[in-house]
C-alpha atoms as a PDB file:
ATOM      1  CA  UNK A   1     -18.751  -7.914  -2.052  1.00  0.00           C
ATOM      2  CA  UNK A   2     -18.214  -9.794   0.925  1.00  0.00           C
ATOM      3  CA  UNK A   3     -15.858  -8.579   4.119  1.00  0.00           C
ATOM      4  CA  UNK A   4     -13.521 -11.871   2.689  1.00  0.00           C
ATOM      5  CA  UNK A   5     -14.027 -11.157  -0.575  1.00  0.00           C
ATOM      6  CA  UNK A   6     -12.763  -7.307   0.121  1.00  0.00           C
ATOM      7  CA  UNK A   7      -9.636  -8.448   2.081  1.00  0.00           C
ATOM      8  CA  UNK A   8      -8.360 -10.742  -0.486  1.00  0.00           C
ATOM      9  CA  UNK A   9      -8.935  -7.929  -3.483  1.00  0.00           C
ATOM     10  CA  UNK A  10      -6.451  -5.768  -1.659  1.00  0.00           C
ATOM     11  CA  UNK A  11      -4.635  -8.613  -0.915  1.00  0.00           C
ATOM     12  CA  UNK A  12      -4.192  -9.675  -4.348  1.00  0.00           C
ATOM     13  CA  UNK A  13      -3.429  -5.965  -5.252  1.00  0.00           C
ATOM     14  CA  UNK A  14      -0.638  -5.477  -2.680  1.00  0.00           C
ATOM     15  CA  UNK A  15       1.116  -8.982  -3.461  1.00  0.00           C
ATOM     16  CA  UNK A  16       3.144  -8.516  -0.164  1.00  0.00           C
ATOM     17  CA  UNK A  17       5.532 -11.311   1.112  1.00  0.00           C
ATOM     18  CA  UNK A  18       4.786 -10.060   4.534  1.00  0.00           C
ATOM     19  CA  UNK A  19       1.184 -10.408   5.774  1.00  0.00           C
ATOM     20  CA  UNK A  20      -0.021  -9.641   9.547  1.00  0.00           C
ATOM     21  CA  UNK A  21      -3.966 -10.652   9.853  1.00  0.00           C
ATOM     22  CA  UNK A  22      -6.055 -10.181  13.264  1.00  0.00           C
ATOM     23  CA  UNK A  23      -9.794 -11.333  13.591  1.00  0.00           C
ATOM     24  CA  UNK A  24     -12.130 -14.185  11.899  1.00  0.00           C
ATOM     25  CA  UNK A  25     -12.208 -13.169   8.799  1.00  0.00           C
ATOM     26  CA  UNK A  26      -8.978 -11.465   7.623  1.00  0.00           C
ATOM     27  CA  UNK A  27      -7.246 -14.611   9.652  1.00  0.00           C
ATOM     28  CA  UNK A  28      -9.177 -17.284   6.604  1.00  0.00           C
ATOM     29  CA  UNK A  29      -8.319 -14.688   4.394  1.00  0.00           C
ATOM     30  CA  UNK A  30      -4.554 -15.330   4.958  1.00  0.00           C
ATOM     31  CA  UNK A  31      -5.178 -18.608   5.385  1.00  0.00           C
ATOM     32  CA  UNK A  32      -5.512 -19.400   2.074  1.00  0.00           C
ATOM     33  CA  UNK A  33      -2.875 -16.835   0.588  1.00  0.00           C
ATOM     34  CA  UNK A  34      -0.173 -18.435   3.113  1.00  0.00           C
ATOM     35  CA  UNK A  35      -1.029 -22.015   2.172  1.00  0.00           C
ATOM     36  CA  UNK A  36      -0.745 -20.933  -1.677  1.00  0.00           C
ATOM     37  CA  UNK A  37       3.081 -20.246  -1.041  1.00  0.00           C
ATOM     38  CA  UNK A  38       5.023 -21.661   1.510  1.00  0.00           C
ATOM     39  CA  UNK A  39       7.519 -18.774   1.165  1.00  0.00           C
ATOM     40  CA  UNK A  40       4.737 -16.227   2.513  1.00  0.00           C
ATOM     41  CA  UNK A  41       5.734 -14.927   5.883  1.00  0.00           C
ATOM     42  CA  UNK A  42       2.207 -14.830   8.189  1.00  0.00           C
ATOM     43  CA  UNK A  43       1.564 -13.566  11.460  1.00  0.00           C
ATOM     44  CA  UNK A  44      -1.598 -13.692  13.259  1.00  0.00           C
ATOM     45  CA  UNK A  45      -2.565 -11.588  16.104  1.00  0.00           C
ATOM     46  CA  UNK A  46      -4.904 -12.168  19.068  1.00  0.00           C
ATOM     47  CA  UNK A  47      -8.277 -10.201  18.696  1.00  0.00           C
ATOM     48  CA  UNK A  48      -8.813 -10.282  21.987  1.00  0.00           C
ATOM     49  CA  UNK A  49      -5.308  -8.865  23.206  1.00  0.00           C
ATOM     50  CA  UNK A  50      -3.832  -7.531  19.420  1.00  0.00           C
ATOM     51  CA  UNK A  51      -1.127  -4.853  21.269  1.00  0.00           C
ATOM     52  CA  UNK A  52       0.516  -7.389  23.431  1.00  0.00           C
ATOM     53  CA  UNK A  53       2.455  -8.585  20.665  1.00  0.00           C
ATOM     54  CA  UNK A  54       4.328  -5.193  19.523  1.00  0.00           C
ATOM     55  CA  UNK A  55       7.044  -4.845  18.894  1.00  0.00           C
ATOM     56  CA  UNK A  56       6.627  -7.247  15.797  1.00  0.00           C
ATOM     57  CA  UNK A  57       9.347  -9.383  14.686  1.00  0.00           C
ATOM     58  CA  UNK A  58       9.395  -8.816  11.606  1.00  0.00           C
ATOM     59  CA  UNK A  59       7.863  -5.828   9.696  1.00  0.00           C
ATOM     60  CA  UNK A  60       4.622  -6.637   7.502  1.00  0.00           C
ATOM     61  CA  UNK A  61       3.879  -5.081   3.894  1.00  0.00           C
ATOM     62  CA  UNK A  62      -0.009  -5.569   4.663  1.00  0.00           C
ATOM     63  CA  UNK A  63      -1.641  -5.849   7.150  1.00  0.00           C
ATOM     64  CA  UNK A  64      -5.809  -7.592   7.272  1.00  0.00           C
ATOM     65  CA  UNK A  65      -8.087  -6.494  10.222  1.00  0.00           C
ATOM     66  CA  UNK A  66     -11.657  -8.044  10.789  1.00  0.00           C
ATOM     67  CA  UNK A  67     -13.885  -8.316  13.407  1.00  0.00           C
ATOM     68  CA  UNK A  68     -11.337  -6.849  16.241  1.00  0.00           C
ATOM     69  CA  UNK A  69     -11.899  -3.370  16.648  1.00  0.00           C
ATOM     70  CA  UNK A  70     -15.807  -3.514  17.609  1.00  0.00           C
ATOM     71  CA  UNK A  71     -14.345  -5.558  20.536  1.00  0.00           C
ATOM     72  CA  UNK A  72     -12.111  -3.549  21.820  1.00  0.00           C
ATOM     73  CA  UNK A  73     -12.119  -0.623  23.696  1.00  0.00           C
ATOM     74  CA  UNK A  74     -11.520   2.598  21.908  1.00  0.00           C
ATOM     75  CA  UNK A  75      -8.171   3.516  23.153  1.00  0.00           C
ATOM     76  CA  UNK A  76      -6.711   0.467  22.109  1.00  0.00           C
ATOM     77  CA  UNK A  77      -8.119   0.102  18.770  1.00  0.00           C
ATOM     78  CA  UNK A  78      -6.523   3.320  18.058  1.00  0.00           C
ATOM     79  CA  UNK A  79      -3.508   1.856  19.737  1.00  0.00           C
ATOM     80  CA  UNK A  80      -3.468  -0.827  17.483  1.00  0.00           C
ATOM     81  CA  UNK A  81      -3.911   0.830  14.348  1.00  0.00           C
ATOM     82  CA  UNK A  82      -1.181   3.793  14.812  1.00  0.00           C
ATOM     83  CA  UNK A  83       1.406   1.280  15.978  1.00  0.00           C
ATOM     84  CA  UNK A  84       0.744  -0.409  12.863  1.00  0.00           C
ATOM     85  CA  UNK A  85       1.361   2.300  10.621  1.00  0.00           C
ATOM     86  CA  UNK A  86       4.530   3.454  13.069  1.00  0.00           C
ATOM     87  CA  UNK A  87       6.099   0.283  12.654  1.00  0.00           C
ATOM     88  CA  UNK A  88       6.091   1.170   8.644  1.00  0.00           C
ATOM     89  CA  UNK A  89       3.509  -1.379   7.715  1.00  0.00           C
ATOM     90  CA  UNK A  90       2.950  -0.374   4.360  1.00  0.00           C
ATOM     91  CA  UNK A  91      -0.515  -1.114   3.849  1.00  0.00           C
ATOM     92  CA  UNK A  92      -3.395  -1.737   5.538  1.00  0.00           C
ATOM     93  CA  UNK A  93      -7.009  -2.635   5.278  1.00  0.00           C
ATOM     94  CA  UNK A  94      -9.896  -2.889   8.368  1.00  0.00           C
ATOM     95  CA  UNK A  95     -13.268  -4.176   7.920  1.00  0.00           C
ATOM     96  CA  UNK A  96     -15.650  -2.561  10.838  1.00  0.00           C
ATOM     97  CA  UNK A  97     -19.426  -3.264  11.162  1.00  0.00           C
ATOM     98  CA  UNK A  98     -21.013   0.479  10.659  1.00  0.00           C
ATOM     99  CA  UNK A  99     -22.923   0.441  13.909  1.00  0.00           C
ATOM    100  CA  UNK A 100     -19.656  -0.134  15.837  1.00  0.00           C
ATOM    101  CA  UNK A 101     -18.168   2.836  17.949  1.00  0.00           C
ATOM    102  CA  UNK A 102     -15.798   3.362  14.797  1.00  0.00           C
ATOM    103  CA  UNK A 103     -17.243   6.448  13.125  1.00  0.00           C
ATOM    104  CA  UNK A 104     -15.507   7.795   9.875  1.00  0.00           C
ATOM    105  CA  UNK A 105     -13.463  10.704  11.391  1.00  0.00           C
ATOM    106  CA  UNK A 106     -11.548   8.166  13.531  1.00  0.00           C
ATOM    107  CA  UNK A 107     -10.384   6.481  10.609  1.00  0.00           C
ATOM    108  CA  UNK A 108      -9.763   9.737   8.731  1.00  0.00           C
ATOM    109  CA  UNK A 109      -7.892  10.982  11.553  1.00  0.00           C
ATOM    110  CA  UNK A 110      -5.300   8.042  11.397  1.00  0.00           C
ATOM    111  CA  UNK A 111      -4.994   7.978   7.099  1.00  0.00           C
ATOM    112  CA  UNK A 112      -7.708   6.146   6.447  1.00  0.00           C
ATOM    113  CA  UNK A 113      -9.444   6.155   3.442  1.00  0.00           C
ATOM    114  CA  UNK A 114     -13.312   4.753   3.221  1.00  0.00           C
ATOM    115  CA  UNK A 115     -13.284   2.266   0.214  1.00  0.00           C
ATOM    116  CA  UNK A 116     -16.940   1.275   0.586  1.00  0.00           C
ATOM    117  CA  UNK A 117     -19.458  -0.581   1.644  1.00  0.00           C
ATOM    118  CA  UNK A 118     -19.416  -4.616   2.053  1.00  0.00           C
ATOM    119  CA  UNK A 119     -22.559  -7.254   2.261  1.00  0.00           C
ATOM    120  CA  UNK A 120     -22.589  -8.470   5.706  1.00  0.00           C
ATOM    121  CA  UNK A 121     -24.580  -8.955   8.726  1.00  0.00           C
ATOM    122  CA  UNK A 122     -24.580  -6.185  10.354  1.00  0.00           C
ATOM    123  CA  UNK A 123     -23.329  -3.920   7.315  1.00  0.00           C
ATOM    124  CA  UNK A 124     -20.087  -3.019   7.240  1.00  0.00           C
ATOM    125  CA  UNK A 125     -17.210  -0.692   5.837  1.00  0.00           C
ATOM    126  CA  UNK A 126     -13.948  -1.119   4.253  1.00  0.00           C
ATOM    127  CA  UNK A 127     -11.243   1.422   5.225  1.00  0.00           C
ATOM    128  CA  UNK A 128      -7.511   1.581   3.930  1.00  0.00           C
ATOM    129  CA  UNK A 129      -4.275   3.074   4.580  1.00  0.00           C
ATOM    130  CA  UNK A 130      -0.840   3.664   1.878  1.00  0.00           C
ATOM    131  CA  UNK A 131       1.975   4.637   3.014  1.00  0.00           C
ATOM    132  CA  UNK A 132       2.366   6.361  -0.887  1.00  0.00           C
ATOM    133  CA  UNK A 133      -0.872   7.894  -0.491  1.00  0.00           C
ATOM    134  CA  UNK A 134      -0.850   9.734   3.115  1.00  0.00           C
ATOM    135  CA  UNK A 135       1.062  12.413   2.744  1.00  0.00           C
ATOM    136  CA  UNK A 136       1.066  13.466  -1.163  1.00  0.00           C
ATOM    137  CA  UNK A 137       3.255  16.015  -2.396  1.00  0.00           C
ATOM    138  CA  UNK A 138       1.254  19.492  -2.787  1.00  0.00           C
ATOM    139  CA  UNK A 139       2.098  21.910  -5.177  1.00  0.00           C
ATOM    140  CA  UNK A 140       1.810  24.826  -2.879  1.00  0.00           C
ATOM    141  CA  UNK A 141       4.547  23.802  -0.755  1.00  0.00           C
ATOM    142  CA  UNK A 142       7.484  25.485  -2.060  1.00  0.00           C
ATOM    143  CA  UNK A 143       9.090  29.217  -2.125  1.00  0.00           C
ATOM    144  CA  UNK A 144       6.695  30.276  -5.000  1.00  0.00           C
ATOM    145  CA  UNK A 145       3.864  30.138  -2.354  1.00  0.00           C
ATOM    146  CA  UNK A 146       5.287  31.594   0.644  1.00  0.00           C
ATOM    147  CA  UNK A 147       4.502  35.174   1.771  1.00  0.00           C
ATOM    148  CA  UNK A 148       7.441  36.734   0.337  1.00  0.00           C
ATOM    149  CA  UNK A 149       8.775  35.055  -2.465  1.00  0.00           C
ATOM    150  CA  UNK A 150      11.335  37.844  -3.280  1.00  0.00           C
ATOM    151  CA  UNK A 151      13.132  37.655  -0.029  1.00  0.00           C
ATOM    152  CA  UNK A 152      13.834  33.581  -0.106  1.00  0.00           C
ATOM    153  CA  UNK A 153      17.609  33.350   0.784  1.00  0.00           C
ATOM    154  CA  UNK A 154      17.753  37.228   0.616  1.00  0.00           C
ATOM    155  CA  UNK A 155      16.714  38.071   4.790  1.00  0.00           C
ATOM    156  CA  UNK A 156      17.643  36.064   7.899  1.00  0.00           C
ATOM    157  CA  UNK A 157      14.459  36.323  10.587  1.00  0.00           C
END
């Protein structure tokens, strides 16, 4: 599967009416999805300079990155994706070349989850983040579990 190919499968998936793309490849990618339906709402943003446009008018569902973070420097890729997700953009999916400065803990770290591979030159990896899916309930985390279940609601500490 192909880095375009990748983007529009979650694309297709999500079926948002809001889509934010940034780089080559997720920008052709929505593209074609916004010229499909003129009531789409698109925004693009600058590889080169992605943060300067935050805060965003209006809040995407998805959001596509390709071919962005490997340009920038660390610190602002990071910035970039984490005011993404603080801005309550529901999804979202980056394609990074694997020898790029991007290893997997960094995208653990922010919610990520590795999807897989994709064909392209240099090889690279498809990571996404759901809101629904980053922090699931746990079935430890109620009174039953705590160290003294027989004193909930009977001692004050």
């Amino acid at each position: 599967m192909t880095p375009e190919q990748a983007l529009s499968q979650v694309l297709r998936s999500c079926q948002p009416c809001q889509l934010l793309t940034c780089g080559a490849r997720a920008d052709a990618v929505g593209q074609s999805w916004a010229g499909a339906d003129a009531s789409h709402g698109w925004q693009q943003l600058d590889p080169d300079a992605p943060n300067q446009a935050f805060p965003l008018p209006t809040k995407p569902e998805l959001a596509l990155i390709s071919d962005t973070l490997e340009t920038l420097d660390h610190q602002s890729g990071e910035m970039l994706l984490g005011q993404l997700r603080n801005y309550g953009t529901h999804q979202i999916a980056v394609v990074v070349t694997d020898d790029s400065d991007w290893p997997f803990r960094d995208f653990i770290s922010l919610g990520f989850f590795r999807q897989g591979p994709v064909e392209a030159d240099p090889p690279a990896t498809l990571f996404t983040y759901n809101i629904d899916r980053y922090n699931h309930r746990r079935a430890w985390n109620n009174p039953d579990y705590w160290a003294n279940p027989e004193m909930w609601g009977k001692a004050w500490w």
